[in-house]
N, C-alpha and C. Protein backbone atom coordinates (compact mmCIF):
# COMPACT_ATOMS: atom_id res chain seq x y z
N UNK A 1 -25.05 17.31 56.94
CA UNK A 1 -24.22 18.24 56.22
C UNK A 1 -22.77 18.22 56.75
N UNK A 2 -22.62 18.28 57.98
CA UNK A 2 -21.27 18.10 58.91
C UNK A 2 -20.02 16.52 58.46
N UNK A 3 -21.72 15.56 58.44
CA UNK A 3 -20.68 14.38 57.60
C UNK A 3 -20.10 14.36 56.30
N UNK A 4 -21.14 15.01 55.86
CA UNK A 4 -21.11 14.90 53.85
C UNK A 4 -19.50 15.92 54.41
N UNK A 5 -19.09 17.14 54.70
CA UNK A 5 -18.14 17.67 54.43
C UNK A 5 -16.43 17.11 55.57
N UNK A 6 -17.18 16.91 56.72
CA UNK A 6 -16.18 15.63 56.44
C UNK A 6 -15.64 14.74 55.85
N UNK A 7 -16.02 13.72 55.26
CA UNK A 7 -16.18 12.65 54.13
C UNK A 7 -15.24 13.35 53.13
N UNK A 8 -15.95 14.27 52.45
CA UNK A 8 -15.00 15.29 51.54
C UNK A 8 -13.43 15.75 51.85
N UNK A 9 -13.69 16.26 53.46
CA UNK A 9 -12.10 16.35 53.95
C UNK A 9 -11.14 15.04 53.66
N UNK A 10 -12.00 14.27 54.33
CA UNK A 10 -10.92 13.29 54.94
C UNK A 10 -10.86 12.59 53.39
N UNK A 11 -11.67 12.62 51.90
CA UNK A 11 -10.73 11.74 51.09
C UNK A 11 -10.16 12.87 50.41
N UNK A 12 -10.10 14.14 50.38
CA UNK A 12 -8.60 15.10 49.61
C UNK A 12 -7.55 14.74 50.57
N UNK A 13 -7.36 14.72 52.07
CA UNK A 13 -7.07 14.05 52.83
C UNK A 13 -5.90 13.28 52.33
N UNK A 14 -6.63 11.56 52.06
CA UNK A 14 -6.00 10.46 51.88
C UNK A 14 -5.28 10.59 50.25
N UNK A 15 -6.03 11.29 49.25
CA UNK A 15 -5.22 11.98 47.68
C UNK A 15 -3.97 12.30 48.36
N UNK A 16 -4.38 13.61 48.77
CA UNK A 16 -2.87 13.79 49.19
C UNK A 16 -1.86 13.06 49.54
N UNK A 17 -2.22 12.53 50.75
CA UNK A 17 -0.72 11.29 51.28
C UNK A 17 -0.50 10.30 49.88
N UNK A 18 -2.04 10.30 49.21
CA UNK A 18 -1.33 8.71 48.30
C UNK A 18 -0.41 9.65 47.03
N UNK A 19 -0.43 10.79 46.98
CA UNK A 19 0.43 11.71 45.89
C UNK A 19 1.63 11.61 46.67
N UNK A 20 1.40 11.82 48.21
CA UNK A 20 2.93 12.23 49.14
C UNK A 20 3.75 10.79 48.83
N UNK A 21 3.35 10.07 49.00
CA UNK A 21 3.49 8.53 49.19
C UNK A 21 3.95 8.21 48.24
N UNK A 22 3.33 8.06 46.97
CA UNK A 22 4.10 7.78 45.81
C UNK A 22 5.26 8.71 45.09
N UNK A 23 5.41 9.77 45.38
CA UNK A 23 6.49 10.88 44.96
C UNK A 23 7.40 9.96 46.07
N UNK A 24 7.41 9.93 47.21
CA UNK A 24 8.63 9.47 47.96
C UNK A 24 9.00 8.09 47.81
N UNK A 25 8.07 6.83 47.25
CA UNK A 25 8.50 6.11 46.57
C UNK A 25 9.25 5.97 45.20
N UNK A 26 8.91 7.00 44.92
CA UNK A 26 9.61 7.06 43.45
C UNK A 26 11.24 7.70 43.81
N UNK A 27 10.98 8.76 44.78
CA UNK A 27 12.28 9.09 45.25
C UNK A 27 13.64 8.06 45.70
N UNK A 28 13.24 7.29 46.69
CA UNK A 28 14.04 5.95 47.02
C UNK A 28 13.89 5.10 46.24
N UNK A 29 13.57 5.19 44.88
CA UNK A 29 13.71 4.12 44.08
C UNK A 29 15.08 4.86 43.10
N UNK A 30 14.98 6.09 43.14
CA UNK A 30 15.93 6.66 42.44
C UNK A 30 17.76 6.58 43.43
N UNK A 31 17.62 6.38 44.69
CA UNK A 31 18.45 6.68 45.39
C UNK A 31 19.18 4.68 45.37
N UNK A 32 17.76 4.02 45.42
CA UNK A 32 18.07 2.40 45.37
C UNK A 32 19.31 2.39 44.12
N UNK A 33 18.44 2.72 42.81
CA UNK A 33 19.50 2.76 41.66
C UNK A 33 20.84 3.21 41.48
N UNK A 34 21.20 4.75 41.99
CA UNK A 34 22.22 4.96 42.22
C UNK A 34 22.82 3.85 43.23
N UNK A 35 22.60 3.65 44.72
CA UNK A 35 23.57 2.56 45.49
C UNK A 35 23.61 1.09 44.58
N UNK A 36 22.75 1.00 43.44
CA UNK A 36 23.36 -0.40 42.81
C UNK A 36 24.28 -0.07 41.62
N UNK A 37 24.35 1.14 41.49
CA UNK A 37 25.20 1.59 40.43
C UNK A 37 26.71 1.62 41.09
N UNK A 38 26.61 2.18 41.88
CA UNK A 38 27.74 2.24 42.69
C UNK A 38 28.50 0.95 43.15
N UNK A 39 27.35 0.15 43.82
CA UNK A 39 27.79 -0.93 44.44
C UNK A 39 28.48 -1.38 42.92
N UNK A 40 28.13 -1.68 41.65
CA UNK A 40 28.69 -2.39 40.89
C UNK A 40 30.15 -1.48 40.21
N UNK A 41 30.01 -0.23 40.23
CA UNK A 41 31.62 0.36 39.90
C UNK A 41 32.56 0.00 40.97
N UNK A 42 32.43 -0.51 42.32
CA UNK A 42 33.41 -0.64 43.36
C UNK A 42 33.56 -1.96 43.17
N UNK A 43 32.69 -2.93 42.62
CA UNK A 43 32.99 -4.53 42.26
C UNK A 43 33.79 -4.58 40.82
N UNK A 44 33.44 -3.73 39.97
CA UNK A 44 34.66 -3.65 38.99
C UNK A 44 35.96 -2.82 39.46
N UNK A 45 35.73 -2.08 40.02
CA UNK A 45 37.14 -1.73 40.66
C UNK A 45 37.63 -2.50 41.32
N UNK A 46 37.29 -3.06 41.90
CA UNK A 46 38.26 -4.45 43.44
C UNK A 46 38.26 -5.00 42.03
N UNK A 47 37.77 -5.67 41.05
CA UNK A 47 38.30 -7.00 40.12
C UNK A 47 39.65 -6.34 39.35
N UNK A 48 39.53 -5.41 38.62
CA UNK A 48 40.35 -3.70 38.45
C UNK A 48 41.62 -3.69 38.68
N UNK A 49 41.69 -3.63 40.36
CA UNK A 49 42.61 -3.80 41.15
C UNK A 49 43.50 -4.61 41.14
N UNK A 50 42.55 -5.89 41.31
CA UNK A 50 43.34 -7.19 41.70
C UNK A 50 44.19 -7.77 40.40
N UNK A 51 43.70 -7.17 39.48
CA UNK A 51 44.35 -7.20 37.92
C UNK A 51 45.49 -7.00 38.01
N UNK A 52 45.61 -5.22 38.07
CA UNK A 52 46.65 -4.55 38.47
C UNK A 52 47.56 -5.02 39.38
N UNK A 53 47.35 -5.84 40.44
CA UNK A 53 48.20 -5.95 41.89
C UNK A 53 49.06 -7.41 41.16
N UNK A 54 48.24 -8.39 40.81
CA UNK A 54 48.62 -9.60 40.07
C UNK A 54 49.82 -8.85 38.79
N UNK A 55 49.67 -8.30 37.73
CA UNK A 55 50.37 -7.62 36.46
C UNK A 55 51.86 -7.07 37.28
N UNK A 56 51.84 -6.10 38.16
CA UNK A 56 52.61 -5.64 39.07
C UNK A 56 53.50 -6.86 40.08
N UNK A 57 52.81 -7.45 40.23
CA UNK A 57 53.12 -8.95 41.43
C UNK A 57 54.15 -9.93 40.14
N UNK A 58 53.65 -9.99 38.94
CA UNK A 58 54.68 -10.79 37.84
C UNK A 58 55.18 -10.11 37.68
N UNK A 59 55.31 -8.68 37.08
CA UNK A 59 56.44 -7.72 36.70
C UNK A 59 57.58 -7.48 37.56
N UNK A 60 57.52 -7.77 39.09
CA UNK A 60 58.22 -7.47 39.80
C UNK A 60 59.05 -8.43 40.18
N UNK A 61 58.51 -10.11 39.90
CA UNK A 61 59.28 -11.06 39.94
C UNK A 61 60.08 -11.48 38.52
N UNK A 62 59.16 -11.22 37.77
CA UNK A 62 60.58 -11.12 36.24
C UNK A 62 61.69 -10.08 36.48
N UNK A 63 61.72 -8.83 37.11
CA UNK A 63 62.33 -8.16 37.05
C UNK A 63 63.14 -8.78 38.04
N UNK A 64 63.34 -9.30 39.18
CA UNK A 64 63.52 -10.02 40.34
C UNK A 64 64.76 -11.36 39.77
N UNK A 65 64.26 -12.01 38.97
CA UNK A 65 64.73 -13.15 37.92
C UNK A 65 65.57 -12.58 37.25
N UNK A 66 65.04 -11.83 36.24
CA UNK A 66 66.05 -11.01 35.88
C UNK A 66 67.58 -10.47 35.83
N UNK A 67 67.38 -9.81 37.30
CA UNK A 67 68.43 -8.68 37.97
C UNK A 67 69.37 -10.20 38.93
N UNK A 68 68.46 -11.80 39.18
CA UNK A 68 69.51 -12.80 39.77
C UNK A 68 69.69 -13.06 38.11
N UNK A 69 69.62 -13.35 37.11
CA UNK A 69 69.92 -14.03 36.14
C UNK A 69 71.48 -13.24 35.85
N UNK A 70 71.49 -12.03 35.80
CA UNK A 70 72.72 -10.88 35.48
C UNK A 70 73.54 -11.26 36.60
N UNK A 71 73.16 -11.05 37.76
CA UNK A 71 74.26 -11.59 38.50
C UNK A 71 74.52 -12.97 39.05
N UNK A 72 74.13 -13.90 38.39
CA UNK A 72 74.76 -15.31 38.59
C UNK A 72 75.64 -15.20 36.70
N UNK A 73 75.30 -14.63 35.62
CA UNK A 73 76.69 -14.73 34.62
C UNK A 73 77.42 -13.86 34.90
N UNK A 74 76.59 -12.49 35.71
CA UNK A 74 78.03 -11.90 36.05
C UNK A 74 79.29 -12.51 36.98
N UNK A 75 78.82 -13.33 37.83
CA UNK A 75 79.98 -14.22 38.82
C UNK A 75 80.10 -15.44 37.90
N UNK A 76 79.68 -15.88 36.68
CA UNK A 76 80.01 -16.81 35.84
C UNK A 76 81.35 -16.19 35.25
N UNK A 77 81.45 -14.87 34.74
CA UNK A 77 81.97 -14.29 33.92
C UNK A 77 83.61 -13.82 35.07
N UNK A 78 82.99 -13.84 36.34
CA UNK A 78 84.38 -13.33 37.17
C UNK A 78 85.12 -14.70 37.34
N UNK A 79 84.31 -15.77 37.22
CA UNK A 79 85.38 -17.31 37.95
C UNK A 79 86.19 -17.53 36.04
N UNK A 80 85.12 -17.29 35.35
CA UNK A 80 86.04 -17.93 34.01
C UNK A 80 85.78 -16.53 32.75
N UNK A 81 87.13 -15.87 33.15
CA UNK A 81 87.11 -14.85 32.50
C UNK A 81 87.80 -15.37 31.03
N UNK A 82 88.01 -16.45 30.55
CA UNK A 82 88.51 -16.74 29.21
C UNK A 82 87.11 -17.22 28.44
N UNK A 83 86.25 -16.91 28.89
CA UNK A 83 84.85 -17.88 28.10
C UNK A 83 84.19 -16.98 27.65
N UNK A 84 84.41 -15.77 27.56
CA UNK A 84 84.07 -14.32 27.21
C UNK A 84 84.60 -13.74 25.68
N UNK A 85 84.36 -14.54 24.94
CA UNK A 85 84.66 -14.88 23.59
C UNK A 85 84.92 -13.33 22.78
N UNK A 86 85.68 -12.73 23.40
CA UNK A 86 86.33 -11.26 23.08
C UNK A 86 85.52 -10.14 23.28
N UNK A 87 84.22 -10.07 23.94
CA UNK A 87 82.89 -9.09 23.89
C UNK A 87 83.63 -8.00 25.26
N UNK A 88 82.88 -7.08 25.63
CA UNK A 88 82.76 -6.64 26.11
C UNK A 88 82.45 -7.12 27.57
N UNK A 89 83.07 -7.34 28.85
CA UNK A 89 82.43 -7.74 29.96
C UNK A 89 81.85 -6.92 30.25
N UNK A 90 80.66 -7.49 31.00
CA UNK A 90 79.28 -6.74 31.31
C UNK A 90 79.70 -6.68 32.56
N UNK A 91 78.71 -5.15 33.07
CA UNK A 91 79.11 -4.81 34.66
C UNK A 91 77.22 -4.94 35.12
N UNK A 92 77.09 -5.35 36.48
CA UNK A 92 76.05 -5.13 36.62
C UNK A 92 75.55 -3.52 37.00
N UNK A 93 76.42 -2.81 37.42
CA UNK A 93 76.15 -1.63 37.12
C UNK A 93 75.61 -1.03 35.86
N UNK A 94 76.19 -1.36 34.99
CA UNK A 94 75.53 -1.20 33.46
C UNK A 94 74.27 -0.92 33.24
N UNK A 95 73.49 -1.32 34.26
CA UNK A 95 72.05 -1.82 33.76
C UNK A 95 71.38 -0.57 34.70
N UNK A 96 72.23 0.14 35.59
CA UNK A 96 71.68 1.58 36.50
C UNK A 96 71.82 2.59 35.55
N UNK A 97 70.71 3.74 35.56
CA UNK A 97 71.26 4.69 35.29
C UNK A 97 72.41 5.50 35.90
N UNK A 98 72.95 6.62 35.29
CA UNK A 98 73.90 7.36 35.57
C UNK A 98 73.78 7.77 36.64
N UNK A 99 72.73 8.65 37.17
CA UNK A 99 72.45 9.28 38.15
C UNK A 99 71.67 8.59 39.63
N UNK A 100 72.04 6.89 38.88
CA UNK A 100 71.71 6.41 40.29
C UNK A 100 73.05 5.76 40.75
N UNK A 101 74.12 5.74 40.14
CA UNK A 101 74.95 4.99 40.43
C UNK A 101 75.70 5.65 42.08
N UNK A 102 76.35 4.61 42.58
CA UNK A 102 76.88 5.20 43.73
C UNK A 102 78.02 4.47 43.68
N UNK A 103 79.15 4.82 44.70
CA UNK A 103 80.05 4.10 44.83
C UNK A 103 79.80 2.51 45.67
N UNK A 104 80.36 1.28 45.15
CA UNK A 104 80.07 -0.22 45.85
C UNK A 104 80.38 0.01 47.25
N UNK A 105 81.41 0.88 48.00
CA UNK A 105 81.33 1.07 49.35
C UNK A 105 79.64 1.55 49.88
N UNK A 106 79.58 2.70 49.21
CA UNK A 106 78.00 3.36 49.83
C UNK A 106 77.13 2.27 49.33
N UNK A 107 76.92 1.43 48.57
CA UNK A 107 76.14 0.85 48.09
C UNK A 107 76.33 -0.80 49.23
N UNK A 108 77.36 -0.88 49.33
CA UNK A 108 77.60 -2.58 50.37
C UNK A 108 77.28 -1.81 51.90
N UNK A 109 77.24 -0.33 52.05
CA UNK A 109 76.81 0.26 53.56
C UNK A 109 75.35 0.21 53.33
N UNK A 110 74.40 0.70 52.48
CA UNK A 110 73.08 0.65 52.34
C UNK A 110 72.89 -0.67 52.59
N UNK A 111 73.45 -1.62 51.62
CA UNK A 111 73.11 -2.94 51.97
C UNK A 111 72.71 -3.42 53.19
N UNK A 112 74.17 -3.55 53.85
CA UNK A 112 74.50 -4.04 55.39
C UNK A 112 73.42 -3.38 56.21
N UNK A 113 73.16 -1.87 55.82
CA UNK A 113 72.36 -1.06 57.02
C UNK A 113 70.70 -1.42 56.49
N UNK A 114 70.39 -2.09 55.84
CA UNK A 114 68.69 -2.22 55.35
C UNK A 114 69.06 -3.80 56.19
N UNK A 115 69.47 -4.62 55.65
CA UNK A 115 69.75 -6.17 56.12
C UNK A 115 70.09 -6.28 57.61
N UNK A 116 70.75 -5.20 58.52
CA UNK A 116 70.41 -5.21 59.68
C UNK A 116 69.60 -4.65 60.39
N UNK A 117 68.73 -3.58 59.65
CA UNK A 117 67.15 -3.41 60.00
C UNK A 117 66.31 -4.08 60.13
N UNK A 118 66.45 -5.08 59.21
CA UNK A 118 65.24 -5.75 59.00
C UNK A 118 65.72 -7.19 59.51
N UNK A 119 66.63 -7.27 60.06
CA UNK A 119 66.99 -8.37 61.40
C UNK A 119 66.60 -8.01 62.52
N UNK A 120 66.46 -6.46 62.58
CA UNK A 120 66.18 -5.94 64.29
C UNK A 120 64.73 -5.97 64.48
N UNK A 121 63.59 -6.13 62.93
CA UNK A 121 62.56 -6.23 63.25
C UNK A 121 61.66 -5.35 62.71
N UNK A 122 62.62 -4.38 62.09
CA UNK A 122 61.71 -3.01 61.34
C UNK A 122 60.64 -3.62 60.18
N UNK A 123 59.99 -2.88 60.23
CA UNK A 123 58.90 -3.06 59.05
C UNK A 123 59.93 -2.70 57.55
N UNK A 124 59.10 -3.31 56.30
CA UNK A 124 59.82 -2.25 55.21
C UNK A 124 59.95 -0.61 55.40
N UNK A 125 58.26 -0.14 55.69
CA UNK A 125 58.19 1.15 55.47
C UNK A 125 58.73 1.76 56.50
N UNK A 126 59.50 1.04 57.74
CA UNK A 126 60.18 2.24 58.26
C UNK A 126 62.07 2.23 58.43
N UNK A 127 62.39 0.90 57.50
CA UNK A 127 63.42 0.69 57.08
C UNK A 127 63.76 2.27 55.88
N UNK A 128 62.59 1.75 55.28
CA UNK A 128 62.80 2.98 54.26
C UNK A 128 63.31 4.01 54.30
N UNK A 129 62.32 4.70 55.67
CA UNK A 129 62.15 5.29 56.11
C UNK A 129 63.61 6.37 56.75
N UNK A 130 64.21 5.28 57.44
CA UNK A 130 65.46 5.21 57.90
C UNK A 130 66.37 5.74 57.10
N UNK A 131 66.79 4.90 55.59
CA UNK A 131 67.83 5.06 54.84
C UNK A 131 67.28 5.64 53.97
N UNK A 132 66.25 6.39 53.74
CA UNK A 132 65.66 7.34 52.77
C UNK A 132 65.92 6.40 51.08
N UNK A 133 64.78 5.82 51.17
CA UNK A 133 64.88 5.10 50.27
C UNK A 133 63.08 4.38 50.26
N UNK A 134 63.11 4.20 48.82
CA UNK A 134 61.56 3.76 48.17
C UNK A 134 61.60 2.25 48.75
N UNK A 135 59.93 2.24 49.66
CA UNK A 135 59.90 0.73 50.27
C UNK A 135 59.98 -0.31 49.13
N UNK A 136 59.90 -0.38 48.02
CA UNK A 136 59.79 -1.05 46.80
C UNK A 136 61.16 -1.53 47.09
N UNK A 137 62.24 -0.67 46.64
CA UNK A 137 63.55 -0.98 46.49
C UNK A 137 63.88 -1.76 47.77
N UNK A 138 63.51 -0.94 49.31
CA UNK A 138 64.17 -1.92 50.65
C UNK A 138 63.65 -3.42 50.10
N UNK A 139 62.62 -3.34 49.60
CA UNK A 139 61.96 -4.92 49.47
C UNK A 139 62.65 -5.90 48.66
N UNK A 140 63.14 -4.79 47.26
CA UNK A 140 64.00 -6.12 46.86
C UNK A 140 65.26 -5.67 47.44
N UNK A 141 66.06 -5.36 47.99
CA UNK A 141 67.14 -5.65 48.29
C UNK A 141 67.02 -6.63 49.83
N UNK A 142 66.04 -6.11 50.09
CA UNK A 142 66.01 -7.73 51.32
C UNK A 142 65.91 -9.00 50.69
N UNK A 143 64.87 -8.88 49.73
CA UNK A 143 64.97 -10.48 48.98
C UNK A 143 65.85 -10.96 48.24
N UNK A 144 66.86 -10.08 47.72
CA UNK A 144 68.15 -10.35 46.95
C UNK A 144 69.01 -10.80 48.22
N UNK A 145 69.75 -9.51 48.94
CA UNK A 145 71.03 -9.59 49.87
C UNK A 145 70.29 -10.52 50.82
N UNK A 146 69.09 -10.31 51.38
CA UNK A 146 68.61 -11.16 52.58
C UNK A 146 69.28 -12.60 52.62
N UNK A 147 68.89 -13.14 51.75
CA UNK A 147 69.44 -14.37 51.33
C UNK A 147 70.97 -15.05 51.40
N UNK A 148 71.89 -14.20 50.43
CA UNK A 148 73.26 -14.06 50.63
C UNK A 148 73.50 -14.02 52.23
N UNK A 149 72.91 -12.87 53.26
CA UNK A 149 73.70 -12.55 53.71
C UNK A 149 73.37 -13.80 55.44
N UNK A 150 72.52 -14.88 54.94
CA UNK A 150 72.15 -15.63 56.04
C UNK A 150 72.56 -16.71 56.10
């Protein structure tokens, strides 16, 4: 009688764990799915990204091309000012807004003072930093004046 109700214990017993057992398999199968869900929104985001960084990376060199294309006719336009077939001479200022314009003194001091920062060794972002100014902009004006001024 002692065995028969043993026997009985011990297989509600083993029901149980195989109910415990499979509920918690089913659980980490739910948790598996989410981390592959995930894992694949952070692999379209890095591809996402790199879209973006590339789109941004050409936009910044057309604009780059650009802003030298204006100023190599603008110094076309200062050596042969008769080839200017009655129009309007263009200023490269023209192309700033109003409220960014500064005077060419403050503007050839920014220059000089970013271009000898970044001879002494500064990073962009603490060039920036320095002359209170967007690391974007220190960047191209190093790659513009940098050049000229070496």
């Amino acid at each position: 009688m002692v065995g028969i109700l043993l026997n009985v214990i011990g297989i509600i017993i083993m029901g149980l764990s195989l109910l415990f057992i499979k509920r918690t398999l089913q659980h980490e199968r739910e948790i598996y799915g989410e981390v592959e869900l995930i894992h694949s929104e952070i692999k379209d985001y890095a591809i996402a990204m790199g879209d973006i960084l590339n789109d941004f990376y050409e936009l910044t060199e057309s604009n780059l091309d650009r802003i030298e294309n204006l100023d190599i006719d603008n110094s076309i336009m200062d050596i042969e000012p008769d080839r200017n077939d009655g129009g309007e001479e263009q200023d490269m200022s023209s192309i700033f807004i109003d409220s960014d314009r500064e005077s060419p003194d403050l503007q050839q001091a920014l220059y000089d003072d970013i271009i000898s920062l970044s001879k002494i060794g500064l990073s962009n972002e603490e060039i920036a930093k320095k002359v209170n100014r967007g690391i974007r902009e220190v960047e191209i004006i190093i790659k513009i004046w940098g050049d000229r001024r070496s």
